[in-house]
PDB file of N, CA and C in Angstrom:
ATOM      1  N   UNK A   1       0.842  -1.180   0.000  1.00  0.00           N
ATOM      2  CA  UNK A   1       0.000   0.000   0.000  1.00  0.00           C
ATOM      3  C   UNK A   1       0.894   1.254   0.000  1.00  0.00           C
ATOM      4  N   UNK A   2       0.711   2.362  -1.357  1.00  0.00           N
ATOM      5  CA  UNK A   2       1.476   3.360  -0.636  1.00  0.00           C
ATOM      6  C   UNK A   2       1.081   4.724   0.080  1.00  0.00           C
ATOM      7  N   UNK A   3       1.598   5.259   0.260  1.00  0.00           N
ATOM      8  CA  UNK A   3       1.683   6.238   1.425  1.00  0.00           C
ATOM      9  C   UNK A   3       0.974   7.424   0.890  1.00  0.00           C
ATOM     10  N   UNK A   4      -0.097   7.913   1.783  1.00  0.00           N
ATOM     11  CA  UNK A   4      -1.520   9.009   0.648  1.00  0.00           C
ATOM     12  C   UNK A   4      -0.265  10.195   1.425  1.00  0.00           C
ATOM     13  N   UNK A   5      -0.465  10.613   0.432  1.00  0.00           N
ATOM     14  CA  UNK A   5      -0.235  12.203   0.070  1.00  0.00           C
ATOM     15  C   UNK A   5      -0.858  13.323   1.035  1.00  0.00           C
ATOM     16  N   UNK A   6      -0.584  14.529   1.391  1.00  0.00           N
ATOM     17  CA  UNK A   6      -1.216  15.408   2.202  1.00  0.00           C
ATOM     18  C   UNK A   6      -1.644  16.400   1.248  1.00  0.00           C
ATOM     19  N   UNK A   7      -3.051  16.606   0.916  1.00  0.00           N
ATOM     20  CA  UNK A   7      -3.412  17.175   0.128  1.00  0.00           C
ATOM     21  C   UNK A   7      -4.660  18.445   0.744  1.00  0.00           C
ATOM     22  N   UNK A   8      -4.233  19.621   0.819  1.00  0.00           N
ATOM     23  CA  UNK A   8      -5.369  20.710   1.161  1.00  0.00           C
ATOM     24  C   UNK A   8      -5.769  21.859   0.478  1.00  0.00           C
ATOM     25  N   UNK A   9      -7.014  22.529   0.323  1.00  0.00           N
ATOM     26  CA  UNK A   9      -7.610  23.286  -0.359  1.00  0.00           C
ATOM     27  C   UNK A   9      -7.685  24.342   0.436  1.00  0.00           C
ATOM     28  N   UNK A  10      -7.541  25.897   0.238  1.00  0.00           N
ATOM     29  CA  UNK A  10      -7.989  26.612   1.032  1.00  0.00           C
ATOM     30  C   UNK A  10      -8.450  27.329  -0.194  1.00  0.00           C
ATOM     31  N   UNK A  11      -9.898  28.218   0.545  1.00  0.00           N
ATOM     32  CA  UNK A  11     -10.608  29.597  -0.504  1.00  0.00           C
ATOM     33  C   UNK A  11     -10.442  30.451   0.519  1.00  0.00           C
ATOM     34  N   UNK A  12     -10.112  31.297  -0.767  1.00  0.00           N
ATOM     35  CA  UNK A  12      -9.924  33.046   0.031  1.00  0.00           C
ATOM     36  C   UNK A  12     -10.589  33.929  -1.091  1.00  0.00           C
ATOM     37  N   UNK A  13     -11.359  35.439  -0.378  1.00  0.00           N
ATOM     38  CA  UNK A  13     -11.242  35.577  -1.424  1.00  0.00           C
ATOM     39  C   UNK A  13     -10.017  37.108  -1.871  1.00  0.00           C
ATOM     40  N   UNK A  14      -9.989  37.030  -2.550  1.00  0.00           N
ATOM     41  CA  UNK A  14      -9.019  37.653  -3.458  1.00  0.00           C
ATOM     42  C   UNK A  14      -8.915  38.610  -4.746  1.00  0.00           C
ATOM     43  N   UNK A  15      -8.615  40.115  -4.771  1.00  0.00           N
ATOM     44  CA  UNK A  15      -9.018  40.502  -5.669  1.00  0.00           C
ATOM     45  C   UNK A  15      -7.960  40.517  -6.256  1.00  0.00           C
ATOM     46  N   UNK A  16      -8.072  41.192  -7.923  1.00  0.00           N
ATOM     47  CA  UNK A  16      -6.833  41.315  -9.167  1.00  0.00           C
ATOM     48  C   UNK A  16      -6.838  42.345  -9.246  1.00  0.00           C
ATOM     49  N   UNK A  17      -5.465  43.279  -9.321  1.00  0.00           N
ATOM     50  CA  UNK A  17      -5.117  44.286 -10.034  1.00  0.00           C
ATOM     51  C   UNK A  17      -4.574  44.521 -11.657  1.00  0.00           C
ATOM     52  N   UNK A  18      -5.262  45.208 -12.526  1.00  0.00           N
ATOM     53  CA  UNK A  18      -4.799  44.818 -13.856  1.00  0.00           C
ATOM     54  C   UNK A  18      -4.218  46.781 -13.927  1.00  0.00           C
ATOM     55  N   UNK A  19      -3.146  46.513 -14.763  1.00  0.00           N
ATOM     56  CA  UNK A  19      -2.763  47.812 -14.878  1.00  0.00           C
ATOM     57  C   UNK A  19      -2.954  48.245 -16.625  1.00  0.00           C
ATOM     58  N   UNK A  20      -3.069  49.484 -17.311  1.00  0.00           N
ATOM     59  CA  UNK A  20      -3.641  49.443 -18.583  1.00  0.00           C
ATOM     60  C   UNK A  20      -2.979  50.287 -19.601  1.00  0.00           C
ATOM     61  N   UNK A  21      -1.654  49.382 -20.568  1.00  0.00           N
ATOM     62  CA  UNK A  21      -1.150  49.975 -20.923  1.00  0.00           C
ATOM     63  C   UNK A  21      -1.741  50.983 -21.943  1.00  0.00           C
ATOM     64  N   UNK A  22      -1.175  52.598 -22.143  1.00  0.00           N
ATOM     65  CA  UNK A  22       0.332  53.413 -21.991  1.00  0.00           C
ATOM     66  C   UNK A  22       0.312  53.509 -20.493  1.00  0.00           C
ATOM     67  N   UNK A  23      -1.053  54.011 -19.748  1.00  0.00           N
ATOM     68  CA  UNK A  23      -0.767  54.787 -18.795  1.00  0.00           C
ATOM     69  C   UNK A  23      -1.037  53.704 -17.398  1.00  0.00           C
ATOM     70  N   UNK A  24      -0.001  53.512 -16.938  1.00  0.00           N
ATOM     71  CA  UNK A  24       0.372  53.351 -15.886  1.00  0.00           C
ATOM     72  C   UNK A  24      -0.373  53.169 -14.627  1.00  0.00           C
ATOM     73  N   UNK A  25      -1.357  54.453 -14.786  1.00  0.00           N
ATOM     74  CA  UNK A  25      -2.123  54.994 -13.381  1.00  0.00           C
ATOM     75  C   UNK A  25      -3.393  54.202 -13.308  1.00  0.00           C
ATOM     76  N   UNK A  26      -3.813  53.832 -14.415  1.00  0.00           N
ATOM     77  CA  UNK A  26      -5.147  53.697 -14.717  1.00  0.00           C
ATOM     78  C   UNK A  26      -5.063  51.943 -14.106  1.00  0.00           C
ATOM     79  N   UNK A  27      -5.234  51.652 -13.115  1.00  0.00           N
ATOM     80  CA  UNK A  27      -5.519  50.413 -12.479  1.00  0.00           C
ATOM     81  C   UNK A  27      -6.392  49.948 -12.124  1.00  0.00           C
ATOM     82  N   UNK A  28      -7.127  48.717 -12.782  1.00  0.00           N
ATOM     83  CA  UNK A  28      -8.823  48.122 -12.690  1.00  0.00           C
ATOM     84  C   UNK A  28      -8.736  47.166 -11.143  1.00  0.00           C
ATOM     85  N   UNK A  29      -9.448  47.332 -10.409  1.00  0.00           N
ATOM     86  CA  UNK A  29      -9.635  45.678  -9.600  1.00  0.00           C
ATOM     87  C   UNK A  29     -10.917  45.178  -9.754  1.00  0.00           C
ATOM     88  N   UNK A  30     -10.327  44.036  -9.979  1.00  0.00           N
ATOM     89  CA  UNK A  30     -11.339  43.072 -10.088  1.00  0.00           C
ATOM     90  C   UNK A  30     -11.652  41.718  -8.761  1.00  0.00           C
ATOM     91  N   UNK A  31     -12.916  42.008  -7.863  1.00  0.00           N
ATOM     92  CA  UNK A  31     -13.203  40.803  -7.553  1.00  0.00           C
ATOM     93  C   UNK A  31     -12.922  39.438  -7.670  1.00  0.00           C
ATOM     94  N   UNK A  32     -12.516  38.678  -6.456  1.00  0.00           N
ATOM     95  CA  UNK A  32     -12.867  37.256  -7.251  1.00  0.00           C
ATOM     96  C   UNK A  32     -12.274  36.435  -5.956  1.00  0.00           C
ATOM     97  N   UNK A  33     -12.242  34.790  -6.138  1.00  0.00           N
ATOM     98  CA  UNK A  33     -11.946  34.256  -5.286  1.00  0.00           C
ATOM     99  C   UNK A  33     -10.535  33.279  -5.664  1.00  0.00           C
ATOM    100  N   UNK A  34      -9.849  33.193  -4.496  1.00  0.00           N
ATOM    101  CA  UNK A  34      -8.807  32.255  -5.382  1.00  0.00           C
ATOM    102  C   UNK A  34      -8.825  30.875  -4.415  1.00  0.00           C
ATOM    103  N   UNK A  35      -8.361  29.950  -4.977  1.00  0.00           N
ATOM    104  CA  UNK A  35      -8.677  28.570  -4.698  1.00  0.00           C
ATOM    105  C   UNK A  35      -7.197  28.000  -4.557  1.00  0.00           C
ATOM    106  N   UNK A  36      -6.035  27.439  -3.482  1.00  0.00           N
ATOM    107  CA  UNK A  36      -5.201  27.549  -3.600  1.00  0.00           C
ATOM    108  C   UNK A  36      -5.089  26.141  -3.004  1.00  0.00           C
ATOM    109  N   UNK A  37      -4.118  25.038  -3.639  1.00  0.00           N
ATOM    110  CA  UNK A  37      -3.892  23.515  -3.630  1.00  0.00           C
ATOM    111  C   UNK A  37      -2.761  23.389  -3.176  1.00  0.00           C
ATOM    112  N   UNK A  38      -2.922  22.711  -2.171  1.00  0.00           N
ATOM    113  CA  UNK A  38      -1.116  22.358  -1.170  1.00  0.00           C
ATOM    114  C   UNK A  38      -1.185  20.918  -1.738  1.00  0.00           C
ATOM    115  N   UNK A  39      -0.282  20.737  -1.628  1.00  0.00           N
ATOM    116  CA  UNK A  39      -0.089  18.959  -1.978  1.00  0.00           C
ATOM    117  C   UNK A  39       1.668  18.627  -0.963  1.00  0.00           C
ATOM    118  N   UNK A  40       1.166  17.864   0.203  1.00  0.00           N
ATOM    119  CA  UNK A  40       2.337  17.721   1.519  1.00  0.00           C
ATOM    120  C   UNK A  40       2.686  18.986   1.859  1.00  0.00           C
ATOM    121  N   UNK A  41       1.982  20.178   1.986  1.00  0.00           N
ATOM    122  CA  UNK A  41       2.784  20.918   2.721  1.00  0.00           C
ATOM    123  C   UNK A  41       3.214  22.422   1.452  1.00  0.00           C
ATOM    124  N   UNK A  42       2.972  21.791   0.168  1.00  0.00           N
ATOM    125  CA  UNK A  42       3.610  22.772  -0.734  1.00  0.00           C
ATOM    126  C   UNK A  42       2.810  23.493  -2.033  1.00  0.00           C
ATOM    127  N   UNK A  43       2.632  24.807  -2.119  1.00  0.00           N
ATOM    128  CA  UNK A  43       1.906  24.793  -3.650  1.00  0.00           C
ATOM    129  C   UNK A  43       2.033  23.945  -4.403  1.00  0.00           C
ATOM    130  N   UNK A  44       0.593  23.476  -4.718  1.00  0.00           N
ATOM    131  CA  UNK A  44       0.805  22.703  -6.314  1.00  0.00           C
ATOM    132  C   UNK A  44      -0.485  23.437  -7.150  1.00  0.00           C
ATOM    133  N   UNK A  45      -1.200  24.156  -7.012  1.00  0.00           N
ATOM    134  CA  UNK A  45      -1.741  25.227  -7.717  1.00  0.00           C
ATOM    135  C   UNK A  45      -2.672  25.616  -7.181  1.00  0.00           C
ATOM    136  N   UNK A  46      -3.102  26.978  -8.363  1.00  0.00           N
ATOM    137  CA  UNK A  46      -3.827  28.170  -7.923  1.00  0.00           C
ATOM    138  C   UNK A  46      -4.997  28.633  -8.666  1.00  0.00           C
ATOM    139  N   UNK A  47      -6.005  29.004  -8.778  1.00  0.00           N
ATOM    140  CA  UNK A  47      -7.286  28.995  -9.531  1.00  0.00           C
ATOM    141  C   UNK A  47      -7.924  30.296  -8.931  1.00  0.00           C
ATOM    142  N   UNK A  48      -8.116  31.186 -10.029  1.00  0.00           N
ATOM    143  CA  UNK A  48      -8.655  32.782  -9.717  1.00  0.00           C
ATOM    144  C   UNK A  48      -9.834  32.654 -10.208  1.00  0.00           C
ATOM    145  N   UNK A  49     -11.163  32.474  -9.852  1.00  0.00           N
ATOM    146  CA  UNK A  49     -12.025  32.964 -10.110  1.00  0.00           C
ATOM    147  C   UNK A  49     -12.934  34.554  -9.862  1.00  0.00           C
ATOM    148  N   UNK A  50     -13.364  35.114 -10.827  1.00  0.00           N
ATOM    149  CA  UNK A  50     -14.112  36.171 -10.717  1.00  0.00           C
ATOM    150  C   UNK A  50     -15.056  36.621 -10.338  1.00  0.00           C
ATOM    151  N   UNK A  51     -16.070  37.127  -9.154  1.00  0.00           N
ATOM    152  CA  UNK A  51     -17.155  37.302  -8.394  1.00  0.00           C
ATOM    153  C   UNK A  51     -17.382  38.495  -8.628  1.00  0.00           C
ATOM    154  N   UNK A  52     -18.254  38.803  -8.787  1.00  0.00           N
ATOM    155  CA  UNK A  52     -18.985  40.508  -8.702  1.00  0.00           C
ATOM    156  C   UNK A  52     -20.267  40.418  -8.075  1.00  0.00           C
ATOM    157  N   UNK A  53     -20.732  41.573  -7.724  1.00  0.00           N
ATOM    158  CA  UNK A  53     -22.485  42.060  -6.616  1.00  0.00           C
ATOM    159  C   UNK A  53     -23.678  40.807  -7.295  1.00  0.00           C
ATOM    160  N   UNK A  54     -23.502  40.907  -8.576  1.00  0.00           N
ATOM    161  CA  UNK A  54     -24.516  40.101  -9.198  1.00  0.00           C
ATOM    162  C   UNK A  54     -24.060  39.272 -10.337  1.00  0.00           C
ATOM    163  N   UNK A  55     -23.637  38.319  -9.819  1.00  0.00           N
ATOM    164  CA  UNK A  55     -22.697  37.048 -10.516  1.00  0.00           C
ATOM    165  C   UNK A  55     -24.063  36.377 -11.243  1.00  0.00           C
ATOM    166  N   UNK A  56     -23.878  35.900 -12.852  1.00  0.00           N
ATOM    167  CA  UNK A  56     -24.502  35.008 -13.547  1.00  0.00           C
ATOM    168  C   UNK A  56     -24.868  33.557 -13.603  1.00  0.00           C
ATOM    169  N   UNK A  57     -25.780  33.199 -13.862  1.00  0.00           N
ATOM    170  CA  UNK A  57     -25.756  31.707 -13.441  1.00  0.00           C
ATOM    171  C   UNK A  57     -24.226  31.066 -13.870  1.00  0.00           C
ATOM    172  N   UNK A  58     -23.726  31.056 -14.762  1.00  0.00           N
ATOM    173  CA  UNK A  58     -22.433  30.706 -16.041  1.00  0.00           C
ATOM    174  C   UNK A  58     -21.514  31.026 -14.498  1.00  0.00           C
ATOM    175  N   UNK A  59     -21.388  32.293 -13.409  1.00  0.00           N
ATOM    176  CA  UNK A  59     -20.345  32.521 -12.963  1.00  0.00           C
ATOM    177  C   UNK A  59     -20.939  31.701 -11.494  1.00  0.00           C
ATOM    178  N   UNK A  60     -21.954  31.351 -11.523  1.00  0.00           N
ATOM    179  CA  UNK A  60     -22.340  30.446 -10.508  1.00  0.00           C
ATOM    180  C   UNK A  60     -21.374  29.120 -10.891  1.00  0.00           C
ATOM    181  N   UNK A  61     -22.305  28.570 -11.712  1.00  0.00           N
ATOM    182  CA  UNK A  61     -21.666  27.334 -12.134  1.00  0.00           C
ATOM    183  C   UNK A  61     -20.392  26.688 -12.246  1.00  0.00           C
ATOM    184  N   UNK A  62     -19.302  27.965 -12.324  1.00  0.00           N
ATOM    185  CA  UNK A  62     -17.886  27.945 -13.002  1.00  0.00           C
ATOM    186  C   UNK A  62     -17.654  27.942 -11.726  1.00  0.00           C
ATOM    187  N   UNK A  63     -18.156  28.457 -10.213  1.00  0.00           N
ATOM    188  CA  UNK A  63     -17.387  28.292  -9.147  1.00  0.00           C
ATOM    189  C   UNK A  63     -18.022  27.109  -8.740  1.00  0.00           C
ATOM    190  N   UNK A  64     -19.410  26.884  -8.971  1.00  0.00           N
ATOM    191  CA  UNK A  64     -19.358  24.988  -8.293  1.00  0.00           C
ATOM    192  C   UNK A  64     -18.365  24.090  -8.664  1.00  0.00           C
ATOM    193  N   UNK A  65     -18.141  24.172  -9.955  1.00  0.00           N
ATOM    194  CA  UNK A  65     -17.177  23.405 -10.921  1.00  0.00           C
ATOM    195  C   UNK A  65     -15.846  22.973  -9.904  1.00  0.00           C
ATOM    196  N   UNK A  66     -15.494  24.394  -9.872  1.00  0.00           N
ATOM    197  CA  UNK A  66     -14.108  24.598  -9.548  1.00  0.00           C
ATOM    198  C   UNK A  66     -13.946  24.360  -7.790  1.00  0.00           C
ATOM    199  N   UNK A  67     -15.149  24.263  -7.072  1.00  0.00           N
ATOM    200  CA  UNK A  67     -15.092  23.681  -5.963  1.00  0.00           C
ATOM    201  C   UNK A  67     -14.821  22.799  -5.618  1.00  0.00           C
ATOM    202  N   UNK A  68     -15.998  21.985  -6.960  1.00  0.00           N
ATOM    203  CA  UNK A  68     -16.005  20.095  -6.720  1.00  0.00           C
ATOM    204  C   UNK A  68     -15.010  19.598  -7.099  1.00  0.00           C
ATOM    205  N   UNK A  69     -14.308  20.295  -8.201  1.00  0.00           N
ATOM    206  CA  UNK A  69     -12.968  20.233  -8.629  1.00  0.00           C
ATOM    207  C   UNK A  69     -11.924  19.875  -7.345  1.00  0.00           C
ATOM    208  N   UNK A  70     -11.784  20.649  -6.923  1.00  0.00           N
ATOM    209  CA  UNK A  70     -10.708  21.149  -5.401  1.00  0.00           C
ATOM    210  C   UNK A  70     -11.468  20.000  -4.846  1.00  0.00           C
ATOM    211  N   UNK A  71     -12.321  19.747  -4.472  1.00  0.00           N
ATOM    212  CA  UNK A  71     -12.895  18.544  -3.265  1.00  0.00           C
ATOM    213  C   UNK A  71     -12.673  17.335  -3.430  1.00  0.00           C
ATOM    214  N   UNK A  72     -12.606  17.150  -4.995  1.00  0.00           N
ATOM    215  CA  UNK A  72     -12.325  15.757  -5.762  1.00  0.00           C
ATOM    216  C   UNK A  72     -10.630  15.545  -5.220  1.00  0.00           C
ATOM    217  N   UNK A  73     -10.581  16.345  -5.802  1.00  0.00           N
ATOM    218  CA  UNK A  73      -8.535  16.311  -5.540  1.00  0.00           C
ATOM    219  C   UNK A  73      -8.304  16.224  -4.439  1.00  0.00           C
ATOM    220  N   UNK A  74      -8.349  16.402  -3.268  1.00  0.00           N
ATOM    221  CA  UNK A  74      -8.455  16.355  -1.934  1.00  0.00           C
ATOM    222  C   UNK A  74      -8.849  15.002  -1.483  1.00  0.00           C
ATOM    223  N   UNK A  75      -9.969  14.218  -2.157  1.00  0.00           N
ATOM    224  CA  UNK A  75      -9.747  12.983  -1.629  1.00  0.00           C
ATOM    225  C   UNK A  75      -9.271  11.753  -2.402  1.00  0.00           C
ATOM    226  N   UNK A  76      -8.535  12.038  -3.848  1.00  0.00           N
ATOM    227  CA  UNK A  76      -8.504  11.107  -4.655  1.00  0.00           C
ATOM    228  C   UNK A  76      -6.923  10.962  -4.536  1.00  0.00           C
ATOM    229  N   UNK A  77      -6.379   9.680  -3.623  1.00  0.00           N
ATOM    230  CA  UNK A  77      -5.425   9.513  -3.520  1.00  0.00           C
ATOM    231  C   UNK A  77      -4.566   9.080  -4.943  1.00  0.00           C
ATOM    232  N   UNK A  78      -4.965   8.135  -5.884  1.00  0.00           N
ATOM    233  CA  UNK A  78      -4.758   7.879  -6.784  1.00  0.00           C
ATOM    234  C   UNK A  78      -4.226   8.742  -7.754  1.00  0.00           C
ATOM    235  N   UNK A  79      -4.450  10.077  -8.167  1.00  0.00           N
ATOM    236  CA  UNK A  79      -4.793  10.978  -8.850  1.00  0.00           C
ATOM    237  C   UNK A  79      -3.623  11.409  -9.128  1.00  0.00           C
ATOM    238  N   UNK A  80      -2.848  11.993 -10.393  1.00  0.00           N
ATOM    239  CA  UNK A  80      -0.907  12.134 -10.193  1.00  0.00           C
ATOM    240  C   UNK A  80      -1.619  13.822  -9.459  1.00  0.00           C
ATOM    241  N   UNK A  81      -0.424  13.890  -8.747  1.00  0.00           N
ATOM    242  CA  UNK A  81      -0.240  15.228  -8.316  1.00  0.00           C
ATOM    243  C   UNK A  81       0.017  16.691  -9.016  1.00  0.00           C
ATOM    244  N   UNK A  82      -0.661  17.803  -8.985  1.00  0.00           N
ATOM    245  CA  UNK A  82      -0.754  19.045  -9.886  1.00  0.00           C
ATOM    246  C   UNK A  82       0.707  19.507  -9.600  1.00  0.00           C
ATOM    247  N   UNK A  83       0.801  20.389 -10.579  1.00  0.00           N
ATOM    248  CA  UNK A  83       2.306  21.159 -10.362  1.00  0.00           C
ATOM    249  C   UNK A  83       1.929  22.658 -10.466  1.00  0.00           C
ATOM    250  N   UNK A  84       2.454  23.423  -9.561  1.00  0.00           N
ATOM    251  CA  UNK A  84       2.383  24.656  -9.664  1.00  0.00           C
ATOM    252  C   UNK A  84       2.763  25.286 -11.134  1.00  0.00           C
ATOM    253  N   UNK A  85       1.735  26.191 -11.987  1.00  0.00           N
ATOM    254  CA  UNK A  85       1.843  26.553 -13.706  1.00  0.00           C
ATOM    255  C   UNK A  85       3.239  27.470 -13.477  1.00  0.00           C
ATOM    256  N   UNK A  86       4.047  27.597 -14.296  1.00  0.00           N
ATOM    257  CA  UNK A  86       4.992  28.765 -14.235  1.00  0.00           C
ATOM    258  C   UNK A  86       4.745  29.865 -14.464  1.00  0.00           C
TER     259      UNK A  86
END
C-alpha cells in the first residue's frame, strides 16, 4: 500500500489588479476568489475565479465546478499530483 499524500484546499477571497497599458495609473480591480492547492505541505496550484455584486448563473456554475474540482482532488489519492503553472 502506498503512502496518501497530504493534500489541502484553502478559498480566500481575493481581488486582481490589472494595470492598462500606456498609462500606468489607470488600475482596474477586479473581484474574485482564489482557490489555492497544497499537496504535503507545498503549492501545487492556484485557480482565480471572478465574483462581482450580481454574478450570472455561467459565474455560478464555473465556481461549483471549480469547488467540486478542489474537493475531488483532496480525496482522490490515486490521482498524479498538480504542479504549480509557471
Amino acid at each position: 500500500m502506498t503512502e496518501r499524500r497530504a493534500r489541502r484546499v484553502d478559498v480566500a477571497a481575493q481581488p486582481r489588479h490589472v494595470s492598462v497599458d500606456p498609462d500606468p495609473d489607470a488600475e482596474f480591480e477586479y473581484s474574485g476568489i482564489v482557490l489555492r492547492r497544497e499537496l504535503d505541505g507545498a503549492p501545487a496550484e492556484e485557480t482565480w475565479l471572478p465574483v462581482g455584486d450580481e454574478p450570472s448563473e455561467e459565474d455560478d456554475e464555473r465556481l461549483i465546478a471549480a469547488l467540486h474540482d478542489a474537493w475531488l482532488w483532496t480525496t482522490e489519492s490515486e490521482r498524479d499530483p498538480v504542479t504549480m503553472p509557471e
